[in-house]
PDB file of N, CA and C in Angstrom:
ATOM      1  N   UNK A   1     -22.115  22.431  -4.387  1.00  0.00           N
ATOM      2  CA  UNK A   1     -20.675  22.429  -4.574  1.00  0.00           C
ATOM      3  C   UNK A   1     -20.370  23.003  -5.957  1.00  0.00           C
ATOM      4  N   UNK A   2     -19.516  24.043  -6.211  1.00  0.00           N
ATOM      5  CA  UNK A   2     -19.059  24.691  -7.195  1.00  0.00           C
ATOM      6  C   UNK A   2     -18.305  23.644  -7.991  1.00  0.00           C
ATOM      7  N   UNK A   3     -18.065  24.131  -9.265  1.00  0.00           N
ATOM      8  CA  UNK A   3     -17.009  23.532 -10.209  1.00  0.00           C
ATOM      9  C   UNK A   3     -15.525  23.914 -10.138  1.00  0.00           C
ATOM     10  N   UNK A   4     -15.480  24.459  -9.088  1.00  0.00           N
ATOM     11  CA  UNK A   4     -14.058  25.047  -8.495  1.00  0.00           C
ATOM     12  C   UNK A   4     -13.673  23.725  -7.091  1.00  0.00           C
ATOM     13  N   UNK A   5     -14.674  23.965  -6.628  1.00  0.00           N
ATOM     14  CA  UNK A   5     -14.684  23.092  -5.435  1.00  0.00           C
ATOM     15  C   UNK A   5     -14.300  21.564  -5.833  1.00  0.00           C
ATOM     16  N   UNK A   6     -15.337  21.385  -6.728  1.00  0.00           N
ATOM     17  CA  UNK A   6     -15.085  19.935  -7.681  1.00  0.00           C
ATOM     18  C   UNK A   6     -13.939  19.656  -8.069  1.00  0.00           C
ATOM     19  N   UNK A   7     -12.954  20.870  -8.973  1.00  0.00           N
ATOM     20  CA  UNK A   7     -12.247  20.606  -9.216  1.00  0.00           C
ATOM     21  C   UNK A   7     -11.095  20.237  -8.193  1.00  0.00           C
ATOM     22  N   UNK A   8     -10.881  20.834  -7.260  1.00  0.00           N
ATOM     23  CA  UNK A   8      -9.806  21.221  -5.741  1.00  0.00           C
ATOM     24  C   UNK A   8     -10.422  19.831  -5.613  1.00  0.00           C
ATOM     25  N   UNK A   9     -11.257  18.892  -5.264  1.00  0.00           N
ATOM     26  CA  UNK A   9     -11.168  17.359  -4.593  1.00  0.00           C
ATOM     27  C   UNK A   9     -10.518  16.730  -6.006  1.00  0.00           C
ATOM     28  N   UNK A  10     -10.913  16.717  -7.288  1.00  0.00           N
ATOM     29  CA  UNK A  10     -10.059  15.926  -7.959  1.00  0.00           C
ATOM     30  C   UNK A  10      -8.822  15.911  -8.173  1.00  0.00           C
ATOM     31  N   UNK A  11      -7.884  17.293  -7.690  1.00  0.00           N
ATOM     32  CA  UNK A  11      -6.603  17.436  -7.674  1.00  0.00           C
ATOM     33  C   UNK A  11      -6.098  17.338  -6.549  1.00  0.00           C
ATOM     34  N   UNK A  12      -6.599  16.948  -5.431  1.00  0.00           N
ATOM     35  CA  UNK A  12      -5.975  16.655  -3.640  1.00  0.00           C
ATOM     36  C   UNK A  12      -6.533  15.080  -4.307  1.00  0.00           C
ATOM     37  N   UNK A  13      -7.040  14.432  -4.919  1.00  0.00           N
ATOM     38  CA  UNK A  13      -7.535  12.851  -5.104  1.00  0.00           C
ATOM     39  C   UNK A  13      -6.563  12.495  -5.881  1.00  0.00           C
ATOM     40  N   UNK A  14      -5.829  13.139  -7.032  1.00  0.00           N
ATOM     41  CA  UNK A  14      -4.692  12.831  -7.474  1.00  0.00           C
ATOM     42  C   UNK A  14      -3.551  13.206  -6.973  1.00  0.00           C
ATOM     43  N   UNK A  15      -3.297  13.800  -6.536  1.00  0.00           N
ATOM     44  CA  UNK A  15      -1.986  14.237  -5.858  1.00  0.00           C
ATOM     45  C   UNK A  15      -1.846  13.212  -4.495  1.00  0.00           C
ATOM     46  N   UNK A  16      -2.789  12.698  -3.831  1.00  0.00           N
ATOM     47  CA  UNK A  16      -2.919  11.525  -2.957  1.00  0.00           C
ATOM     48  C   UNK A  16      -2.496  10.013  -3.692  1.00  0.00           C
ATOM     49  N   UNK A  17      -2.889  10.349  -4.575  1.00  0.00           N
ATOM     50  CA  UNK A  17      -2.875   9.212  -5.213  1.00  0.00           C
ATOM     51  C   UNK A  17      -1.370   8.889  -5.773  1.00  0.00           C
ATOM     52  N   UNK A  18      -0.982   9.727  -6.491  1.00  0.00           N
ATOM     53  CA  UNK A  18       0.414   9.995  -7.493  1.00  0.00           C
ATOM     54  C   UNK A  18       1.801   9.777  -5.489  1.00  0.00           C
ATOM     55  N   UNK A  19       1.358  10.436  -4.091  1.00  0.00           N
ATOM     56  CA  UNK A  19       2.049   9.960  -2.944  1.00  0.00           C
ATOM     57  C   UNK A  19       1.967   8.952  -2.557  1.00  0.00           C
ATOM     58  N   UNK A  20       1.212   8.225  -3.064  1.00  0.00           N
ATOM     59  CA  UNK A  20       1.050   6.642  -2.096  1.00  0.00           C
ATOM     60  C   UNK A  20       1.483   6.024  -2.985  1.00  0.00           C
ATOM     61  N   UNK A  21       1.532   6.149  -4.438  1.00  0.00           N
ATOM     62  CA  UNK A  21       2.171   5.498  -5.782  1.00  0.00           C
ATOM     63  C   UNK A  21       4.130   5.162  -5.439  1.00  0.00           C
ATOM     64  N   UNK A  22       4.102   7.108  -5.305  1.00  0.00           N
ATOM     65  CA  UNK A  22       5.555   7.498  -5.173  1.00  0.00           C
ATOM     66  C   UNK A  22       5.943   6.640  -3.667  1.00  0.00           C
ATOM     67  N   UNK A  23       5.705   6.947  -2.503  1.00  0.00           N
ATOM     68  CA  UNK A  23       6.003   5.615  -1.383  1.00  0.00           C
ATOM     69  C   UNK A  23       6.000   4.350  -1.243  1.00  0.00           C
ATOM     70  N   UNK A  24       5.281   3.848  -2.287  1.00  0.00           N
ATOM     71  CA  UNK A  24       5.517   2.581  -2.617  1.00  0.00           C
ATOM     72  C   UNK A  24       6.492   2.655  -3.410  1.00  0.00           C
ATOM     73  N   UNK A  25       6.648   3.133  -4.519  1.00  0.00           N
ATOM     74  CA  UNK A  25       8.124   2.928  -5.176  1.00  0.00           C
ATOM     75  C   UNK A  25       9.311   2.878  -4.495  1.00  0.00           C
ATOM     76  N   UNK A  26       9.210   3.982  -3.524  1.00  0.00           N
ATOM     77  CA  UNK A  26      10.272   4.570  -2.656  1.00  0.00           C
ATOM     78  C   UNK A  26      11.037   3.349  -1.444  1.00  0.00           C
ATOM     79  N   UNK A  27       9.860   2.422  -1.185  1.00  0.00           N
ATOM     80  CA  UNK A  27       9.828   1.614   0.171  1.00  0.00           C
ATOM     81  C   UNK A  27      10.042   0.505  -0.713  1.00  0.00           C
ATOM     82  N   UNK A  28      10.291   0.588  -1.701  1.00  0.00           N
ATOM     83  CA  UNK A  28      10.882  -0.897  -2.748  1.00  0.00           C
ATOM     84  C   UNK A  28       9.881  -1.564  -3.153  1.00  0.00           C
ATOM     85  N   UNK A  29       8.949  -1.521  -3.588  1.00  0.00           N
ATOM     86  CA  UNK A  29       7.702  -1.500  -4.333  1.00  0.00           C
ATOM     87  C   UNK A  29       7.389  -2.429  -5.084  1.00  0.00           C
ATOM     88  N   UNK A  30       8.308  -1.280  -5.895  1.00  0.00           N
ATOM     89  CA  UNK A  30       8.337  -1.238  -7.268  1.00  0.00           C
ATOM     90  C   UNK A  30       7.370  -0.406  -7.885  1.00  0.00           C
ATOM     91  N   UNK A  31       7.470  -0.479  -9.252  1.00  0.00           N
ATOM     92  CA  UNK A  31       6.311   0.247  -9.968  1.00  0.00           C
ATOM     93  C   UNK A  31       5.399  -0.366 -10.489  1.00  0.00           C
ATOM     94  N   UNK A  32       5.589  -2.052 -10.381  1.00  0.00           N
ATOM     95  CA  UNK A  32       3.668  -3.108 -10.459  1.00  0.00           C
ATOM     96  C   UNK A  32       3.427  -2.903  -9.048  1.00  0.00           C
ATOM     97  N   UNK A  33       3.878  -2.832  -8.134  1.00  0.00           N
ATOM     98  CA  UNK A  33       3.113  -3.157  -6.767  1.00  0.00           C
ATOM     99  C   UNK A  33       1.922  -1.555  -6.889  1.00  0.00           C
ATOM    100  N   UNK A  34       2.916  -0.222  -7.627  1.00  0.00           N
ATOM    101  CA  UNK A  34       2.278   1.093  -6.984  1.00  0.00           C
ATOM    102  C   UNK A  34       1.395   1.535  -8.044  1.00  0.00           C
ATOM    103  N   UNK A  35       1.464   0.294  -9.552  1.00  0.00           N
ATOM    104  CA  UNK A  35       0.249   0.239  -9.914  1.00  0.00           C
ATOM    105  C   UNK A  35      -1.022  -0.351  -9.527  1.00  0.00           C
ATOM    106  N   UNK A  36      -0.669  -1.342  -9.034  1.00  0.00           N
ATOM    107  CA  UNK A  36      -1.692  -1.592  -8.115  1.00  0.00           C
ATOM    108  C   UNK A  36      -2.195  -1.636  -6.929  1.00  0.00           C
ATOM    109  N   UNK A  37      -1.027  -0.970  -6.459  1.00  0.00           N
ATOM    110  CA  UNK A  37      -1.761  -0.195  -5.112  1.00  0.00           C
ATOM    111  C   UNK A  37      -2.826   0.840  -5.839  1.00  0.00           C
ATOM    112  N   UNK A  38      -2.689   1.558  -6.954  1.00  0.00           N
ATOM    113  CA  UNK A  38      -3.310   2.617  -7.637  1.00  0.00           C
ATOM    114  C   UNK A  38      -4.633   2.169  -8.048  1.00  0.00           C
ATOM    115  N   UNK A  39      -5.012   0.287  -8.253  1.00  0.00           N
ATOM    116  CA  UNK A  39      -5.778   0.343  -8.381  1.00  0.00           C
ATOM    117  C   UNK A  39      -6.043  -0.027  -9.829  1.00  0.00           C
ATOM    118  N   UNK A  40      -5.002  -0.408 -10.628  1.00  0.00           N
ATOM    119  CA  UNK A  40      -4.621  -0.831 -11.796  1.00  0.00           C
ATOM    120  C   UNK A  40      -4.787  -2.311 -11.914  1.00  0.00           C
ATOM    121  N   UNK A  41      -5.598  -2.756 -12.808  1.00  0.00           N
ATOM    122  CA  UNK A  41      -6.055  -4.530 -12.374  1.00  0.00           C
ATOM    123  C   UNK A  41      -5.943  -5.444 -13.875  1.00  0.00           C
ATOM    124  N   UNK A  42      -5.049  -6.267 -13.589  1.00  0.00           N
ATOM    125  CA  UNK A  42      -4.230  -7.028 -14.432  1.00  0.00           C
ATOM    126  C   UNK A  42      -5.362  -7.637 -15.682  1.00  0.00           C
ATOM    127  N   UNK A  43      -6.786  -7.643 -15.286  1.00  0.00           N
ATOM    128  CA  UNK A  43      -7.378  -8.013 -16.640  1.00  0.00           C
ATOM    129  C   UNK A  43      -7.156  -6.504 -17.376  1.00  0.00           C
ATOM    130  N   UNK A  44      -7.308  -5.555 -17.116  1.00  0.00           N
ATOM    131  CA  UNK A  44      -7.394  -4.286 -18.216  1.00  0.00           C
ATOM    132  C   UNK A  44      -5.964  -4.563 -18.660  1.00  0.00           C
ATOM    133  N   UNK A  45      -4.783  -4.882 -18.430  1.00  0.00           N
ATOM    134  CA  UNK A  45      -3.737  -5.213 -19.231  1.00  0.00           C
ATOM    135  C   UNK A  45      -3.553  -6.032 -20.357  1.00  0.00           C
ATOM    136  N   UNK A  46      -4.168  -7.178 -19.964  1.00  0.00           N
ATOM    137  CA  UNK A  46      -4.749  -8.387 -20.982  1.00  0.00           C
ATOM    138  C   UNK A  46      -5.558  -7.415 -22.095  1.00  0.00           C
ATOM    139  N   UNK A  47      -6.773  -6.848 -21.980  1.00  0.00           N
ATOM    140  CA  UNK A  47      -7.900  -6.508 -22.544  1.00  0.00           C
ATOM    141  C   UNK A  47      -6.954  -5.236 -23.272  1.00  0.00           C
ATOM    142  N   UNK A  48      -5.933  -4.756 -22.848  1.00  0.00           N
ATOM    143  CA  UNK A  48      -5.048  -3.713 -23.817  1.00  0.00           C
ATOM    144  C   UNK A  48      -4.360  -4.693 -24.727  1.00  0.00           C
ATOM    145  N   UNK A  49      -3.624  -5.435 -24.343  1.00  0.00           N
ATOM    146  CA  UNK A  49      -2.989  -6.539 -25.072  1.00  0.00           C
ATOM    147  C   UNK A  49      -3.806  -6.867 -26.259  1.00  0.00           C
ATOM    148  N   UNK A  50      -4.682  -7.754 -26.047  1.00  0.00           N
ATOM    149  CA  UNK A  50      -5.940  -7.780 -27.103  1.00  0.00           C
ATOM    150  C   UNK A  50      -6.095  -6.826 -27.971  1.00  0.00           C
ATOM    151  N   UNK A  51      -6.719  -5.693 -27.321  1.00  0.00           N
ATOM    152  CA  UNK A  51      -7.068  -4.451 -28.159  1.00  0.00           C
ATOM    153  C   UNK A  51      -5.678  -4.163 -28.672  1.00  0.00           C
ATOM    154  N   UNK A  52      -4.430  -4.195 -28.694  1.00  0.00           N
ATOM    155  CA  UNK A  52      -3.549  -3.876 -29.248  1.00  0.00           C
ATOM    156  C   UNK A  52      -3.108  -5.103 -30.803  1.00  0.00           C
ATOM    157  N   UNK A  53      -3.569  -6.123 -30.542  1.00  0.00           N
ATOM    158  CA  UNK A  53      -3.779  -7.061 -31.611  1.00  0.00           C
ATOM    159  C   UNK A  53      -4.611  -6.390 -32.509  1.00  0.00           C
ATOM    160  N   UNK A  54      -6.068  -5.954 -32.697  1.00  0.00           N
ATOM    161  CA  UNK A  54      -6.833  -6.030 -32.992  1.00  0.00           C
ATOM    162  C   UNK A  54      -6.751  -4.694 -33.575  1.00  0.00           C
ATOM    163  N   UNK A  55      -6.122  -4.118 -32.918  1.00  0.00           N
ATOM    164  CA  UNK A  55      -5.583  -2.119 -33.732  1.00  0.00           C
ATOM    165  C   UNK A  55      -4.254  -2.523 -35.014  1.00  0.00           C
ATOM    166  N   UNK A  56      -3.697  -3.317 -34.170  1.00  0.00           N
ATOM    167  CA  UNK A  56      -2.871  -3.958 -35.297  1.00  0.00           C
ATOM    168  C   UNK A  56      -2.933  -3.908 -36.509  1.00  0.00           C
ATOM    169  N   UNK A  57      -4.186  -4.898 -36.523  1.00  0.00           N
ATOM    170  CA  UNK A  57      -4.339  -5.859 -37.702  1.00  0.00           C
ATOM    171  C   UNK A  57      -5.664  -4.152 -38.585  1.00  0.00           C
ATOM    172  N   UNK A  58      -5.573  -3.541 -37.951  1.00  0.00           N
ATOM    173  CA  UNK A  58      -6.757  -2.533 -38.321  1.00  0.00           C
ATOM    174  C   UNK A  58      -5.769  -1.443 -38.498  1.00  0.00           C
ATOM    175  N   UNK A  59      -5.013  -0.848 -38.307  1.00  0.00           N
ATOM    176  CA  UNK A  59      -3.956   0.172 -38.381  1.00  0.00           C
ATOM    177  C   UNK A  59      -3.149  -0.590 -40.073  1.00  0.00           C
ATOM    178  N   UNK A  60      -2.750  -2.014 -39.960  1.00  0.00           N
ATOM    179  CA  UNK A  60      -2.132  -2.308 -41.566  1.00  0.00           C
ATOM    180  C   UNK A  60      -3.128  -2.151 -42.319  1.00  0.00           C
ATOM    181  N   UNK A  61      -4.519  -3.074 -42.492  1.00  0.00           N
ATOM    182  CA  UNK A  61      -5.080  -2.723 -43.538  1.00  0.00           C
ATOM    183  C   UNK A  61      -5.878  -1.110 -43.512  1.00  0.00           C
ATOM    184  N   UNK A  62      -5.927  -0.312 -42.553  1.00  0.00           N
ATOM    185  CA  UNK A  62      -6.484   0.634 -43.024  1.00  0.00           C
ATOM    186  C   UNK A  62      -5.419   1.635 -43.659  1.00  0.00           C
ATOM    187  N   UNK A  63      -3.563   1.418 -43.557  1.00  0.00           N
ATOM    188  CA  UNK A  63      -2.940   2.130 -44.546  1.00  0.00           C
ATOM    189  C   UNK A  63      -2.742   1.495 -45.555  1.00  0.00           C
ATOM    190  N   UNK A  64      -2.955   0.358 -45.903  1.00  0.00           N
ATOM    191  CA  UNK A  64      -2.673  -0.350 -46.852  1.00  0.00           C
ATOM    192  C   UNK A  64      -4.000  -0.015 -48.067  1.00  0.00           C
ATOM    193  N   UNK A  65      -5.082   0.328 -47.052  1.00  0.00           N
ATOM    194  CA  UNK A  65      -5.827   1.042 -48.311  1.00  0.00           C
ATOM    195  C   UNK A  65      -5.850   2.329 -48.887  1.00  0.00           C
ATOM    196  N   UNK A  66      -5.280   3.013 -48.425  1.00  0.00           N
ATOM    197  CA  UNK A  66      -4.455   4.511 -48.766  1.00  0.00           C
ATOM    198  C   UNK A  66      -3.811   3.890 -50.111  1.00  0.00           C
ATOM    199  N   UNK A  67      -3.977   5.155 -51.344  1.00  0.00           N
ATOM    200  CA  UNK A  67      -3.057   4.968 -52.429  1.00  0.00           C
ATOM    201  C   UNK A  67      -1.877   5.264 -52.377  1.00  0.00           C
ATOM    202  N   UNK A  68      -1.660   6.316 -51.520  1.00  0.00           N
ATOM    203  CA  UNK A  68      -0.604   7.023 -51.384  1.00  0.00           C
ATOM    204  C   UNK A  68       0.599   6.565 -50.396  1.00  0.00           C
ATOM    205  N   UNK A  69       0.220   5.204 -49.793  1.00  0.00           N
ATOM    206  CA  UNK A  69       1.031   4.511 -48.999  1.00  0.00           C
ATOM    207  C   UNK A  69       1.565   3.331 -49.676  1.00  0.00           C
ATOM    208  N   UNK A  70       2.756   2.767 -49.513  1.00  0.00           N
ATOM    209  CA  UNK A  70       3.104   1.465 -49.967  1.00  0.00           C
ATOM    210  C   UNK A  70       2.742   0.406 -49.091  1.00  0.00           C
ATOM    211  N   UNK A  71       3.187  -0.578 -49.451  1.00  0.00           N
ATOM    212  CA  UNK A  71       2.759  -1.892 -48.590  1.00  0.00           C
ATOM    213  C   UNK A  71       3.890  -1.965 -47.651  1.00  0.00           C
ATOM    214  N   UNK A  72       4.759  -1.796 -47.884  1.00  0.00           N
ATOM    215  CA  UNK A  72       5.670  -1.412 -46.829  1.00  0.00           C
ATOM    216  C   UNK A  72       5.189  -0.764 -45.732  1.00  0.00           C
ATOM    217  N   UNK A  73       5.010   0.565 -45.773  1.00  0.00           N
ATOM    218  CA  UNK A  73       4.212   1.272 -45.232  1.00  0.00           C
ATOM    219  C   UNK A  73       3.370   0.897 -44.500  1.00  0.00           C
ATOM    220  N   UNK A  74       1.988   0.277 -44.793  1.00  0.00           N
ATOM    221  CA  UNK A  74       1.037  -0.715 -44.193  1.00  0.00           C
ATOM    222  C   UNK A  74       1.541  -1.845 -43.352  1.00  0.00           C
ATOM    223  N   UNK A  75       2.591  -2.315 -43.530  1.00  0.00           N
ATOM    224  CA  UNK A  75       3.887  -3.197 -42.710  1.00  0.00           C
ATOM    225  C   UNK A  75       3.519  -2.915 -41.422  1.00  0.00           C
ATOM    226  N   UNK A  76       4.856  -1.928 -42.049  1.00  0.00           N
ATOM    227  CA  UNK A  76       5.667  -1.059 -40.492  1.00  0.00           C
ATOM    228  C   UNK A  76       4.372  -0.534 -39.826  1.00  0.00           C
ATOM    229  N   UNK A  77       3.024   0.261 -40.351  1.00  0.00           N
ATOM    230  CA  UNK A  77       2.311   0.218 -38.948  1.00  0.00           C
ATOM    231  C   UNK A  77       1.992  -0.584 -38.185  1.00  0.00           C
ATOM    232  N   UNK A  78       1.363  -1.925 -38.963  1.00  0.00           N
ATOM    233  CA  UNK A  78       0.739  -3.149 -37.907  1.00  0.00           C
ATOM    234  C   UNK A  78       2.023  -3.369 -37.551  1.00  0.00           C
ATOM    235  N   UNK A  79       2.900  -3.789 -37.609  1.00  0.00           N
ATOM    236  CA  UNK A  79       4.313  -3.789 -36.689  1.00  0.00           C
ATOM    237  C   UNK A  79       4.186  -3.145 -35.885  1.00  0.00           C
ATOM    238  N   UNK A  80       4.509  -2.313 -35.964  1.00  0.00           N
ATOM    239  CA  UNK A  80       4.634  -0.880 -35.014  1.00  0.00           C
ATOM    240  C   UNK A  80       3.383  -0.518 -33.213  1.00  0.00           C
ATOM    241  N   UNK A  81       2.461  -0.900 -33.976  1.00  0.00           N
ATOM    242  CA  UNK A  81       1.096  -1.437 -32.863  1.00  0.00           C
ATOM    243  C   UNK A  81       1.319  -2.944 -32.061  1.00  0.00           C
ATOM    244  N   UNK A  82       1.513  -3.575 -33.152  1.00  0.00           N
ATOM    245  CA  UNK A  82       1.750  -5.435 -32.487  1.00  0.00           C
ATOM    246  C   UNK A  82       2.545  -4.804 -31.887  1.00  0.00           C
ATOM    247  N   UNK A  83       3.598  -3.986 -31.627  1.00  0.00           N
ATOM    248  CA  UNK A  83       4.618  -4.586 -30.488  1.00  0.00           C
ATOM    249  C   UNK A  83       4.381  -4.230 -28.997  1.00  0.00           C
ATOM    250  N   UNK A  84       3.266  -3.122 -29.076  1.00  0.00           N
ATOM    251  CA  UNK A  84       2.688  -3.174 -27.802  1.00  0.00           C
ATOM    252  C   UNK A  84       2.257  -4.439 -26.698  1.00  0.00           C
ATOM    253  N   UNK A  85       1.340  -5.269 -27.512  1.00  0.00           N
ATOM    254  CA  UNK A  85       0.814  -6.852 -27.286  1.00  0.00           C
ATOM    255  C   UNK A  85       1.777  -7.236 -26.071  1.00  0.00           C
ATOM    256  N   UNK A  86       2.853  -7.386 -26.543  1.00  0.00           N
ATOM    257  CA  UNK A  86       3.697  -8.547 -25.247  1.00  0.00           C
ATOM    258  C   UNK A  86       3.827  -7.524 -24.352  1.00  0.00           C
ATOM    259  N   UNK A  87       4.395  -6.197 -24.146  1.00  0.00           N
ATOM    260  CA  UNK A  87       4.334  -5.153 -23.326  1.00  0.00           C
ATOM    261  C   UNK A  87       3.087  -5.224 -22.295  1.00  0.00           C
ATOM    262  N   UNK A  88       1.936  -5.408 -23.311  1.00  0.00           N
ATOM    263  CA  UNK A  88       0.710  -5.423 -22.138  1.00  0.00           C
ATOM    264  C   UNK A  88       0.576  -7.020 -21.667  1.00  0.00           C
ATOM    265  N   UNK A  89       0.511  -7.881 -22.166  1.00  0.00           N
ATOM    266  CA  UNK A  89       0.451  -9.312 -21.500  1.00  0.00           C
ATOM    267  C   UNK A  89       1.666  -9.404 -20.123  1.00  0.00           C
ATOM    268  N   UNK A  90       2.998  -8.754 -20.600  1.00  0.00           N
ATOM    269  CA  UNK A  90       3.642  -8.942 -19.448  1.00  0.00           C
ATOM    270  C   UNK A  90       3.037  -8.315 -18.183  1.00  0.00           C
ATOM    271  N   UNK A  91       2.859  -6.791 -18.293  1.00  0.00           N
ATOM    272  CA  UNK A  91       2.401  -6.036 -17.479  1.00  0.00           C
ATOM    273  C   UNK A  91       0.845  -6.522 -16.746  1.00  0.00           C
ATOM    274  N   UNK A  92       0.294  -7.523 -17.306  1.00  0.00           N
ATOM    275  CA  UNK A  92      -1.085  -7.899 -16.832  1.00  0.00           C
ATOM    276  C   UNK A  92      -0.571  -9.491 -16.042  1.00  0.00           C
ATOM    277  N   UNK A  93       0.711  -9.979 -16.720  1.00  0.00           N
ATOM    278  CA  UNK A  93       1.073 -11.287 -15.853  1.00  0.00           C
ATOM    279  C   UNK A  93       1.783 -10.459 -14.431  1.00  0.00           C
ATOM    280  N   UNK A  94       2.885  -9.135 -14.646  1.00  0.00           N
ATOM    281  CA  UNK A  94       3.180  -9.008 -13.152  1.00  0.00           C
ATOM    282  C   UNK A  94       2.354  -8.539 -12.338  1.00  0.00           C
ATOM    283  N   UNK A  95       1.257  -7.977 -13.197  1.00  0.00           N
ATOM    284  CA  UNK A  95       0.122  -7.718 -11.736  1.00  0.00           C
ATOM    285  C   UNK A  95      -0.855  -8.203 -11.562  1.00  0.00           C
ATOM    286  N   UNK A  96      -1.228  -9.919 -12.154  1.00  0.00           N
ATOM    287  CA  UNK A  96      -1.462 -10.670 -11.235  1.00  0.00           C
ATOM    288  C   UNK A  96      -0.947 -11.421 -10.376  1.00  0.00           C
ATOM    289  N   UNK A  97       0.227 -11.637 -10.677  1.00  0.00           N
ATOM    290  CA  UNK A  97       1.365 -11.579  -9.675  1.00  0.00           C
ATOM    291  C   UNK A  97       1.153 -10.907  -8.413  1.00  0.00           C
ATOM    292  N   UNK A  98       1.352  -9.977  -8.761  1.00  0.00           N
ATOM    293  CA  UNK A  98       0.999  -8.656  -7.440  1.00  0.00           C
ATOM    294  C   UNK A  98      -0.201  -9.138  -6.683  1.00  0.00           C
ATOM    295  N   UNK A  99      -1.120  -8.750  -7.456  1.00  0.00           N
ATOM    296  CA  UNK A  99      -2.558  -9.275  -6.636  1.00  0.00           C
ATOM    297  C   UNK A  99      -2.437 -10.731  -5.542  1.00  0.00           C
ATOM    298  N   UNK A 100      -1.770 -11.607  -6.402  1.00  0.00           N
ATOM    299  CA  UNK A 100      -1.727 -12.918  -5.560  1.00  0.00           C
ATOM    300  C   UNK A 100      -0.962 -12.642  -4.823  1.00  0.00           C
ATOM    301  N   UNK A 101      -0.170 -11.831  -4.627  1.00  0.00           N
ATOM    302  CA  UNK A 101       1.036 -12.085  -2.968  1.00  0.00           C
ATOM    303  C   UNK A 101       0.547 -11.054  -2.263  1.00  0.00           C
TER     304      UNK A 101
END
């Protein structure tokens, strides 16, 4: 099988994928159900959540050690990262949600 060929199944595998997403939205879904119809599984939401803590706290002190940045500065990034956190915890509570019904 060519790398042409290869490629033509990974783009009929997404384009399948991105229609059964879009029909579930369409048939009232929603967009947690047609993530996980996709196959999207509520611990990797958690485990982003986390990792979004943990970039956090690593995004302030690594500008905060820059001279050329203020502490302000170093702030507003770990801010700026933390606020992902609840974004992904929600998104990992509605699709275990999903999963259970």
């Amino acid at each position: 099988m060519s790398l042409s060929d290869k490629a033509d199944d990974l783009t009929g595998s997404a384009k399948s994928a991105a229609d059964d997403a879009l029909s579930t939205v369409k048939k009232g879904g929603g967009v947690v159900a047609a993530l996980s119809n996709a196959g999207f599984k509520s611990e990797w939401a958690y485990a982003a959540g986390f990792a979004s803590i943990g970039a956090s706290w690593i995004a302030h002190y690594a500008s905060r050690s820059k001279s050329s940045d203020s502490k302000a500065q170093a702030d507003r990034w770990g801010i700026f990262v933390g606020h992902w956190a609840p974004t992904f915890f929600a998104l990992g509570v509605a699709l275990r949600l999903e999963e259970n019904s």
